[in-house]
Protein backbone atom coordinates (compact mmCIF):
# COMPACT_ATOMS: atom_id res chain seq x y z
CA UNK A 1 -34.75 110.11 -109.71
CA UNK A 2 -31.82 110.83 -107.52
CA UNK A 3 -31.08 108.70 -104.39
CA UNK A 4 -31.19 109.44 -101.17
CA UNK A 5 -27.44 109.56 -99.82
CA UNK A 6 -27.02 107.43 -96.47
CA UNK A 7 -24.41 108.49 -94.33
CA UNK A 8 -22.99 105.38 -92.61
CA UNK A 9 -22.27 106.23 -88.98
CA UNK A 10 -19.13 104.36 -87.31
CA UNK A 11 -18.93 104.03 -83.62
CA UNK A 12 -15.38 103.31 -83.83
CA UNK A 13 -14.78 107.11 -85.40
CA UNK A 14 -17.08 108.83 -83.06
CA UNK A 15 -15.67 107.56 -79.90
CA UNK A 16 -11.99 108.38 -81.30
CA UNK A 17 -13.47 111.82 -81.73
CA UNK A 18 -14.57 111.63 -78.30
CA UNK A 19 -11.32 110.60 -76.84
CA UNK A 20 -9.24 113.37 -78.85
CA UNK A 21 -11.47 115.63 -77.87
CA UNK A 22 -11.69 115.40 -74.10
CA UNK A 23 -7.84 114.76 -74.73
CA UNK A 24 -7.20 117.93 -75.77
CA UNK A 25 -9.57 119.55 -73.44
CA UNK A 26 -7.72 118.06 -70.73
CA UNK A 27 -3.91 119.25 -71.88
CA UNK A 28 -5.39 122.88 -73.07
CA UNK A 29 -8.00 123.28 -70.84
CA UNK A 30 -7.74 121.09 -67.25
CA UNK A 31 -3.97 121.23 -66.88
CA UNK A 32 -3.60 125.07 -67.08
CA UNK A 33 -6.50 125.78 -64.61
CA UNK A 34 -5.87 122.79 -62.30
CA UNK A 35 -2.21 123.53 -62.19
CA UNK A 36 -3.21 126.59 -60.39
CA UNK A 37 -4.16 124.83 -57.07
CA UNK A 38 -2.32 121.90 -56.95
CA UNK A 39 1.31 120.65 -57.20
CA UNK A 40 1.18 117.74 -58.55
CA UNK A 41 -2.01 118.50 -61.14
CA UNK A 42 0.92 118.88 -64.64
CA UNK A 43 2.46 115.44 -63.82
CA UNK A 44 -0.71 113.65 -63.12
CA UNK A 45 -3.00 114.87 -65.39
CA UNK A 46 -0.91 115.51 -68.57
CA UNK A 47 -0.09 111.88 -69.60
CA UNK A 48 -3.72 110.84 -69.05
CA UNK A 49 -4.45 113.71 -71.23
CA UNK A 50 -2.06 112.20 -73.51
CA UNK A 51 -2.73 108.76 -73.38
CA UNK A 52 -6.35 109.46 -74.16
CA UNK A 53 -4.64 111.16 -77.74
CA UNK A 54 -2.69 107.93 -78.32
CA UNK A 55 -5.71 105.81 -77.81
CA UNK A 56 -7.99 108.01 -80.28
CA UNK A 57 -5.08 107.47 -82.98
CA UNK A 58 -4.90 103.89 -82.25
CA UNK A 59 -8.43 103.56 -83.60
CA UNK A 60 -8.96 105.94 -85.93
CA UNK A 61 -5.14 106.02 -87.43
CA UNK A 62 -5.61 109.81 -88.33
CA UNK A 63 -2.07 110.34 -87.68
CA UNK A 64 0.87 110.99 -89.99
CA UNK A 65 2.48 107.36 -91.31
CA UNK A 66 4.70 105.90 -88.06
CA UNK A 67 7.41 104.81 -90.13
CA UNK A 68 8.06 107.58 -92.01
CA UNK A 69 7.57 110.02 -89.07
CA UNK A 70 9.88 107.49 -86.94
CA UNK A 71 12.57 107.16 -89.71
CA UNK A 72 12.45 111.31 -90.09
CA UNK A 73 12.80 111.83 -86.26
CA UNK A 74 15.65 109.23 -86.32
CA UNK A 75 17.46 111.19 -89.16
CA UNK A 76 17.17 114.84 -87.07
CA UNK A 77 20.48 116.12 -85.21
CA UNK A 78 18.54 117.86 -82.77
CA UNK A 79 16.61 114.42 -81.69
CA UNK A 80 20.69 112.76 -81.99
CA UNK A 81 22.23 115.15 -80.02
CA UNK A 82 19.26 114.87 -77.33
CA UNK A 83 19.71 110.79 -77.19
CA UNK A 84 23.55 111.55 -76.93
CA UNK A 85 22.49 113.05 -73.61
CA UNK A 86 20.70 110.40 -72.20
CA UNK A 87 22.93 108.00 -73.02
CA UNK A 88 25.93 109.91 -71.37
CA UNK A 89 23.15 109.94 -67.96
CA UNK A 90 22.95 106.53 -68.15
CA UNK A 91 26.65 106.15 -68.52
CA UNK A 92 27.54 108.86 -65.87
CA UNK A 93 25.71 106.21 -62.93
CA UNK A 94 28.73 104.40 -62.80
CA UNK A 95 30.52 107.64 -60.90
CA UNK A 96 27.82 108.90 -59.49
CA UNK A 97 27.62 108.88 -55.97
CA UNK A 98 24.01 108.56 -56.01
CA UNK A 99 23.20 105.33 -57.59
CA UNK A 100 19.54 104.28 -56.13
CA UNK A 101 17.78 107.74 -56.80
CA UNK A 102 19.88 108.85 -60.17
CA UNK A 103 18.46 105.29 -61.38
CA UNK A 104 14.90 106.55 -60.67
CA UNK A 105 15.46 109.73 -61.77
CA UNK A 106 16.55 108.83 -64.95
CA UNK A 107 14.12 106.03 -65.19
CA UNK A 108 11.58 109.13 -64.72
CA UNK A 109 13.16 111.16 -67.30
CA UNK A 110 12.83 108.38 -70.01
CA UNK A 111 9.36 107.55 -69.30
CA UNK A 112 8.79 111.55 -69.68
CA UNK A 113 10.40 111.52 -73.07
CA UNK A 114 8.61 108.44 -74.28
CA UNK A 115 5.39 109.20 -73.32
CA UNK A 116 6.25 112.35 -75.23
CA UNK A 117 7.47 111.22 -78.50
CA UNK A 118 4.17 108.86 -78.19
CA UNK A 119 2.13 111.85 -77.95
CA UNK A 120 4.09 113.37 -80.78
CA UNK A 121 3.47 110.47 -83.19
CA UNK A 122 -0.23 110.26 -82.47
CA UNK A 123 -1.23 113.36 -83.17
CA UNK A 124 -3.45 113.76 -85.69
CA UNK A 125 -1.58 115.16 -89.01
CA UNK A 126 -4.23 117.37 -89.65
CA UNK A 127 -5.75 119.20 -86.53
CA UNK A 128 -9.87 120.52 -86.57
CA UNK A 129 -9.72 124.07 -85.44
CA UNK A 130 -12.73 123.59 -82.87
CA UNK A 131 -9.59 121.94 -80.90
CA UNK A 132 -7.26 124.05 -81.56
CA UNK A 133 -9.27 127.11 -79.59
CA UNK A 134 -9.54 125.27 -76.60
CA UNK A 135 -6.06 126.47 -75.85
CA UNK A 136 -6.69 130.24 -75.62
CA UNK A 137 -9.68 129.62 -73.90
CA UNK A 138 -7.79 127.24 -71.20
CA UNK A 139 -4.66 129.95 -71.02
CA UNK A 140 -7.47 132.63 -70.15
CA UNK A 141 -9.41 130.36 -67.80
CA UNK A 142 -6.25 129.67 -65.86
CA UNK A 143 -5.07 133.17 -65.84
CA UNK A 144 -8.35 134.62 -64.48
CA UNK A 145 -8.14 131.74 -61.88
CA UNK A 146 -4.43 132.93 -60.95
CA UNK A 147 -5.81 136.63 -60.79
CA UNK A 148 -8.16 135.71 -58.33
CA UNK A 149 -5.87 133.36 -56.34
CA UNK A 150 -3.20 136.43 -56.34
CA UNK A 151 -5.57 138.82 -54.94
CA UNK A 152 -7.76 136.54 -52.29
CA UNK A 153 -5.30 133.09 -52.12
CA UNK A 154 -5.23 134.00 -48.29
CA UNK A 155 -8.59 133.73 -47.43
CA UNK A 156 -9.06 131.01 -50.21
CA UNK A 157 -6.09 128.48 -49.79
CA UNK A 158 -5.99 129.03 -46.15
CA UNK A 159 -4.99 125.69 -44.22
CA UNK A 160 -3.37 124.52 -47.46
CA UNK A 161 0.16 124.27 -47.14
CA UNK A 162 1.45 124.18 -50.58
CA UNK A 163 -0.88 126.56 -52.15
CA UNK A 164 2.07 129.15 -53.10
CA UNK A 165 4.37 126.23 -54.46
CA UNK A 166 1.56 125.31 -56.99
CA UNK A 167 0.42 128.61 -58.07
CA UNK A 168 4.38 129.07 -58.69
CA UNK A 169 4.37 125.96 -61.16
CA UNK A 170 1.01 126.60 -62.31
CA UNK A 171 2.11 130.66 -63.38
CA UNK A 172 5.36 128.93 -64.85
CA UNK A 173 3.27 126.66 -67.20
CA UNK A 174 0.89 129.90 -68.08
CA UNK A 175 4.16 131.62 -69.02
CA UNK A 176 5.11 128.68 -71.52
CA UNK A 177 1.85 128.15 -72.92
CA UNK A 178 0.56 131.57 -73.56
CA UNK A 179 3.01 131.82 -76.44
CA UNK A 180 1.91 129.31 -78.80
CA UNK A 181 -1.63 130.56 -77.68
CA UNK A 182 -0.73 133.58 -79.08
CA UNK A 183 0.66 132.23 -82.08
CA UNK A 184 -1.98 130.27 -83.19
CA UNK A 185 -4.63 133.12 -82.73
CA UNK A 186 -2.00 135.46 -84.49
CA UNK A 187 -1.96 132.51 -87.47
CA UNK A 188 -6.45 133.02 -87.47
CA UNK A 189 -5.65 136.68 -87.94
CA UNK A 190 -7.17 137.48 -84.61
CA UNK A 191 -3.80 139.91 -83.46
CA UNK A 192 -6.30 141.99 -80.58
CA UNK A 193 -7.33 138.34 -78.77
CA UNK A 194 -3.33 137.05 -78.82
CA UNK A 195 -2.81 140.81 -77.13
CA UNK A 196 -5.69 140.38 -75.35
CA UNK A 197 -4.65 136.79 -73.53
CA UNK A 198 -0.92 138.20 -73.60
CA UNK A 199 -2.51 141.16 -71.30
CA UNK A 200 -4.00 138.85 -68.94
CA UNK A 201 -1.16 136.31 -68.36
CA UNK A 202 0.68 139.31 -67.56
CA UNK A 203 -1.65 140.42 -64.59
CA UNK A 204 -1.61 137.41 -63.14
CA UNK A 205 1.78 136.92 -63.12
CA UNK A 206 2.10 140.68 -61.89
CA UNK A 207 -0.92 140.22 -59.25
CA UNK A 208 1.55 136.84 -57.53
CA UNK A 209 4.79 138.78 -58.04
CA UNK A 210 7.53 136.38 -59.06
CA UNK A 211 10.82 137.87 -60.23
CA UNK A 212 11.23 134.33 -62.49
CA UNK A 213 7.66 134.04 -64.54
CA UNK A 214 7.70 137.91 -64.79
CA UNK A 215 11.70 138.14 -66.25
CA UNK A 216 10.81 135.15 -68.39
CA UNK A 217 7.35 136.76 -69.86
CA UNK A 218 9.46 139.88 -70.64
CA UNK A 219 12.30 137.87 -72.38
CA UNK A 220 9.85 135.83 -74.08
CA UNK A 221 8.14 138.92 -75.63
CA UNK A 222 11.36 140.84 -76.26
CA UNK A 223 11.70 137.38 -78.72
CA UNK A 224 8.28 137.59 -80.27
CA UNK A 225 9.13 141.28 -81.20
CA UNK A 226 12.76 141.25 -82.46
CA UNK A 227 11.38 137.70 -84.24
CA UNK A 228 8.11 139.21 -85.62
CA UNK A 229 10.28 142.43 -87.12
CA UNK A 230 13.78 140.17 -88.69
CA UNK A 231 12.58 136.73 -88.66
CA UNK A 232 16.12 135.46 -88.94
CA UNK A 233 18.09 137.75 -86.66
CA UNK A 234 14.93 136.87 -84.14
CA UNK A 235 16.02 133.14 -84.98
CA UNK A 236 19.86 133.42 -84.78
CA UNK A 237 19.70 135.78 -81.73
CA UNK A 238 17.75 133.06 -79.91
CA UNK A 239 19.55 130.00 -80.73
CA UNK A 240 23.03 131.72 -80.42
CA UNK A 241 22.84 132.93 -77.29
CA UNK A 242 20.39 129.84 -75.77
CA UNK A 243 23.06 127.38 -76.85
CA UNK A 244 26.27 129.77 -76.09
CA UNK A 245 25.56 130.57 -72.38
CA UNK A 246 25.04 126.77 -72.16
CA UNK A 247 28.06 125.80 -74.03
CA UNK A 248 30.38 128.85 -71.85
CA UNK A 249 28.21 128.18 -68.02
CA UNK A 250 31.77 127.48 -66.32
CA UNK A 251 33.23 130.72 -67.51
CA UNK A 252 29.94 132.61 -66.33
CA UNK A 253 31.23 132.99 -62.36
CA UNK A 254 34.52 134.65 -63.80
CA UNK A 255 33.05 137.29 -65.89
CA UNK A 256 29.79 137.69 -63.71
CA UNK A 257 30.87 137.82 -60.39
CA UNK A 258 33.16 140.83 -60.35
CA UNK A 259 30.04 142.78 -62.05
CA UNK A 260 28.00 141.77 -59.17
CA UNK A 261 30.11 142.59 -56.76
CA UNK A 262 30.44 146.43 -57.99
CA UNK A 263 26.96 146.29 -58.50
CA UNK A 264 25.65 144.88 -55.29
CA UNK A 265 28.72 144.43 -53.11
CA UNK A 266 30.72 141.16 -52.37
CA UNK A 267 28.13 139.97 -50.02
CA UNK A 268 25.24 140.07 -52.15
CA UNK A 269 22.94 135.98 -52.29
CA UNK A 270 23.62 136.01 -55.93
CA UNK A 271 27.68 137.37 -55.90
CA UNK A 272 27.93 134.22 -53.22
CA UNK A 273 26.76 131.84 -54.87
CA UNK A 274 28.91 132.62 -57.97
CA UNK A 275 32.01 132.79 -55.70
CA UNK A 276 30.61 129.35 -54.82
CA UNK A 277 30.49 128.18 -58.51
CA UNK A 278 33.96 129.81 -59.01
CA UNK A 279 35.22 127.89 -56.31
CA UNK A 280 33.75 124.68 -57.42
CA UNK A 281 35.29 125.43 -61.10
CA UNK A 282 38.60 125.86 -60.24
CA UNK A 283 39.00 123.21 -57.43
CA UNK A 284 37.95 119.92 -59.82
CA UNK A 285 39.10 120.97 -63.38
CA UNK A 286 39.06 117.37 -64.16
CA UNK A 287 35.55 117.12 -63.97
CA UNK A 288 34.59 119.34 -66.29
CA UNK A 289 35.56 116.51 -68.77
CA UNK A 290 33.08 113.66 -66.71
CA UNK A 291 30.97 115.61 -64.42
CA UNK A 292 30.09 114.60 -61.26
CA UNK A 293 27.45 111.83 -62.69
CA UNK A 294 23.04 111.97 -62.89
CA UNK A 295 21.79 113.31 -60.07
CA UNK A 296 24.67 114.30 -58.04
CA UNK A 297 23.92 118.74 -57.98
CA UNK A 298 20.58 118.39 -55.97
CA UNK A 299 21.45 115.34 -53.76
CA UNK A 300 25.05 117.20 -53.04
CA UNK A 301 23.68 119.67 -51.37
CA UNK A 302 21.50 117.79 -48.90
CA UNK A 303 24.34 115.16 -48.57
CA UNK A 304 27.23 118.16 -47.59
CA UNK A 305 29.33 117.70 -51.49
CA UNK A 306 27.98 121.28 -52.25
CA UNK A 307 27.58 124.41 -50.65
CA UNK A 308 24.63 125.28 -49.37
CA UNK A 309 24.54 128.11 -51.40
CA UNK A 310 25.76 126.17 -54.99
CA UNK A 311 23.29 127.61 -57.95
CA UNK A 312 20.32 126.18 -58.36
CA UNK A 313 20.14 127.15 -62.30
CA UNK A 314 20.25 124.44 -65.62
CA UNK A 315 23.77 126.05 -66.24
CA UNK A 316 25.66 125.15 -63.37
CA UNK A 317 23.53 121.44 -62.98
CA UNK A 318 24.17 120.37 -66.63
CA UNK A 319 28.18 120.94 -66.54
CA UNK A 320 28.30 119.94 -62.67
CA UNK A 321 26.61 116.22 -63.67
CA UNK A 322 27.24 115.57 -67.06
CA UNK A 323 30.57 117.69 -67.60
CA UNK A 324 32.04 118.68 -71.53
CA UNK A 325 29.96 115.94 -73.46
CA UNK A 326 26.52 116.19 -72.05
CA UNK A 327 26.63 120.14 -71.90
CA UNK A 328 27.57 120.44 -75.41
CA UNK A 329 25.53 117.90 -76.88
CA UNK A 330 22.72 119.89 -75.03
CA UNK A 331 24.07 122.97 -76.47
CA UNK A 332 24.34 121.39 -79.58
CA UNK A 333 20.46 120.00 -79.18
CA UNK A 334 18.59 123.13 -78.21
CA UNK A 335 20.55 124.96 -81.39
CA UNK A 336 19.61 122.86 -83.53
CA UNK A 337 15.39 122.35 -82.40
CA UNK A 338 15.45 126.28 -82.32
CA UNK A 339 16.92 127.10 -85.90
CA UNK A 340 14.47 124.34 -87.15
CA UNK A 341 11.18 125.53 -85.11
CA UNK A 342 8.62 126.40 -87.16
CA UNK A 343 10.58 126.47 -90.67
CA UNK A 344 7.45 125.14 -92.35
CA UNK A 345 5.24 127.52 -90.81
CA UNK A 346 6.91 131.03 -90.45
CA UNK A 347 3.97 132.58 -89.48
CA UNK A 348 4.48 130.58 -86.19
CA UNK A 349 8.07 131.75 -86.08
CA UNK A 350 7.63 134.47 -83.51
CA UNK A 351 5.99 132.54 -81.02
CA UNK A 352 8.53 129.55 -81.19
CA UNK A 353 11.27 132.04 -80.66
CA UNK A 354 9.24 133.62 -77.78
CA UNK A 355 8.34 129.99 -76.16
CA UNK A 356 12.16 128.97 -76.38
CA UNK A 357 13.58 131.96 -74.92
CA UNK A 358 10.75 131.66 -72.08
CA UNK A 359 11.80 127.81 -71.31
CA UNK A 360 15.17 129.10 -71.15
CA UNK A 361 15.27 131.98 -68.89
CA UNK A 362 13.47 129.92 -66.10
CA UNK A 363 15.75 127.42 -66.64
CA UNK A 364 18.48 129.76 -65.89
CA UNK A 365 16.98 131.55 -63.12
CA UNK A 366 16.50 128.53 -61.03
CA UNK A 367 14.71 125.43 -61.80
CA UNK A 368 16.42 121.94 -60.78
CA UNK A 369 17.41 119.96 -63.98
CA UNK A 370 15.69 117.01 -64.05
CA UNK A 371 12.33 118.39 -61.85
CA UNK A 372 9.71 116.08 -63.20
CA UNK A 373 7.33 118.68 -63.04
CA UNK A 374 9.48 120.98 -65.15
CA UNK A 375 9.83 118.51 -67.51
CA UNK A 376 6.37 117.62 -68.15
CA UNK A 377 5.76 121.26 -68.37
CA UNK A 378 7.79 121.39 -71.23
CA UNK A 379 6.59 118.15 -72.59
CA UNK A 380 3.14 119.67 -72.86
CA UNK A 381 4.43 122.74 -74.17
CA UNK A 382 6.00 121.04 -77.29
CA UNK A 383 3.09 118.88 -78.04
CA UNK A 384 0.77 122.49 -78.08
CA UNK A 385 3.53 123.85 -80.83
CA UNK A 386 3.58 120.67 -83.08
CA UNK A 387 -0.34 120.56 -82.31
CA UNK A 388 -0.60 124.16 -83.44
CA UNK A 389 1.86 123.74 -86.84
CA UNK A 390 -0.37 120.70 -87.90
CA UNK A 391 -3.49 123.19 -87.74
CA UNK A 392 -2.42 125.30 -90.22
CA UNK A 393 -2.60 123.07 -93.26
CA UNK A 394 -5.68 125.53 -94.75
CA UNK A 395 -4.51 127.97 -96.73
CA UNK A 396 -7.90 130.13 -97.38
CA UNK A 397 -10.99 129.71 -97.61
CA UNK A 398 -13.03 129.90 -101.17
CA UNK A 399 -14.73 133.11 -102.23
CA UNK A 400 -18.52 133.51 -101.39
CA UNK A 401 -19.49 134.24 -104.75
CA UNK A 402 -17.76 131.33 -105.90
CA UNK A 403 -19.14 128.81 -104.12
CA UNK A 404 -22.77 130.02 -104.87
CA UNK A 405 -21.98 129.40 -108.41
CA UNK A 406 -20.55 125.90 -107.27
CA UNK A 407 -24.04 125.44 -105.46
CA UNK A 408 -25.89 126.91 -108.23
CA UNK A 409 -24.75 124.81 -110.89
CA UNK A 410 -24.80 121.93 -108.65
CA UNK A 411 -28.76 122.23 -108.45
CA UNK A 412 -29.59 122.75 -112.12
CA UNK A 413 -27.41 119.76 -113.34
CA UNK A 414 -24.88 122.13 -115.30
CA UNK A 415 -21.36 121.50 -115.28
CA UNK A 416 -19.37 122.76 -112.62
CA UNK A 417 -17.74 126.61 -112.60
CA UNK A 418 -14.29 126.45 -113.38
């Protein structure tokens, strides 16, 4: 007579379910929508989001092996290069004007990339689909609520007085996470819903016209495309010119601003503002070597160092601080996490390719260098790819047929169907 199988329940499992799940819910879901309406929703909400995810591995220890993981990340020349950075911010305080705030701002920055690589190493090394699709459904949930804000924010954020600043960040996260949205429908074989929520982002950004978001949706799908067609030249195209521009950024005012000027005169915002860089260039060779030290390109400009009208963009910030050795380690960095994104998983290839060149063209347009909010954006942006690439460990699912017989000879006592 068989026995009645008892399934032992354990509390400690279900509530580490619980906590990865509202996790999740909160990074794919919350933060997308609530970034929307409020400025300071991404850096707030994200690393409780991810705390919560540290917590439910902590109990449940569903997570890859730390040591391993810790000894592999350790051994990458992307994550090398990166630390090379930090350390030459932390050595640049001792020129920088600006000691007080580049300490906190750097101090900031750390506790950004810790709580990232935290996140990172908690994550679950196999990840349930039922989480997984709370990330198109958040990306469409926030884009509906940007439509609406784009057509009625008047009436609706009236009396608010950063309303446009947050629906700025909260269409710049949209624009970062609708590509690994994308790619991990694309990866389920559903192509018309990753059109479908590529569709929608795209009205919202077009309904709150913003040159940035809108440039960096189009360069980000230009990506996908070339990527999706030639893998590798999609690959090499990104990474070469993502880590050239940064590696060349001083020479950029020579060869671009006599093109702007034909194009829209010599008194043109942007055809300033590269005269400016020009100027700054040629004027303190030296420090191209040393840079100016953490912090020193956004309090310049308040403080009278820099001209008013000094670019804003990741280019001009990252050789004006940190000089030769902190823009080419960066180069260096961002070449080397793009050429390895998604080599395990080339199905997820495309939308890497599209997420990187996204990240970047923002970053060149005009977003400071060390913005905590940017940075958290792209925090939670890396944690949705490496949450995405551990989903995919299922290659396909059994035949019908065959697992009736399974069943069938399961029931009857006989051996089992080869």
């Amino acid at each position: 007579m068989a026995r009645a199988s008892r399934s032992t329940v354990d509390p400690a499992l279900d509530a580490a379910a619980l906590l990865r799940r509202v996790g999740f819910f909160g990074l794919f879901v919350i933060v997308p929508v609530v970034a929307q309406v409020g400025r300071r929703a991404t850096v707030v909400l994200a690393p409780i989001a991810v705390v919560l995810l540290i917590i439910a591995s902590a109990i449940d220890r569903r997570q890859r092996p730390l040591r391993p993981a810790g000894l592999r990340l350790l051994g990458s020349p992307a994550f090398l290069a990166g630390m090379l950075v930090i350390l030459w911010s932390a050595l640049s305080l001792a020129w920088t004007p600006f000691l007080g705030p580049a300490s906190e701002r750097l101090a900031n920055l750390a506790a950004t990339i810790l709580l990232t690589l935290a996140g990172y190493l908690a994550l679950p090394d196999r990840m349930r689909s039922a989480n997984l699709y709370l990330l198109p459904l958040g990306i469409t949930a926030a884009a509906i609520v940007a439509v609406v804000l784009g057509l009625f924010g008047d009436s609706l954020m009236r009396g608010s007085v950063d309303d446009d600043s947050a629906l700025d960040r909260g269409l710049t996260l949209l624009t970062l996470l609708v590509w690994p949205a994308a790619a991990w429908l694309r990866s389920r074989r559903r192509d018309r819903e990753a059109m479908a929520l590529a569709l929608i982002v795209a009205v919202a950004l077009a309904v709150s016209p913003n040159l940035t978001q809108i440039l960096a949706l189009l360069v980000g799908a230009l990506a996908f495309a070339v990527t999706s067609l030639r893998p590798r030249l999609g690959v090499m195209l990104t990474a070469g010119l993502s880590a050239g521009l940064l590696a060349v950024a001083p020479l950029i005012p020579f060869v671009a601003r006599p093109a702007g000027a034909a194009l829209f005169g010599p008194l043109a915002p942007g055809v300033l503002s590269l005269k400016s860089w020009q100027k700054i260039v040629t004027s303190e060779p030296l420090r191209l070597i040393t840079g100016h030290g953490f912090e020193t390109a956004l309090r310049g400009r308040v403080a009278g160092l820099l001209p008013a009208n000094a670019p804003t963009t990741a280019l001009f910030e990252l050789w004006y601080e940190l000089g030769i050795v902190g823009a080419l380690a960066a180069a260096f960095c961002l070449h080397a996490s793009i050429r390895r994104a998604g080599r395990d998983v080339p199905l997820l290839v495309p939308g890497a390719m599209a997420g990187f060149a996204a990240a970047f063209t923002i970053a060149c347009i005009g977003v400071g260098l060390t913005v905590i909010w940017w940075l958290t954006a792209l925090a939670i942006t890396v944690l949705v790819f490496v949450s995405i690439e551990r989903g995919q460990f299922r290659t396909s699912r059994p035949k019908v047929a065959r697992l009736r017989r399974i069943r069938e000879a399961g029931s009857d006592g006989s051996a089992e169907v080869g």
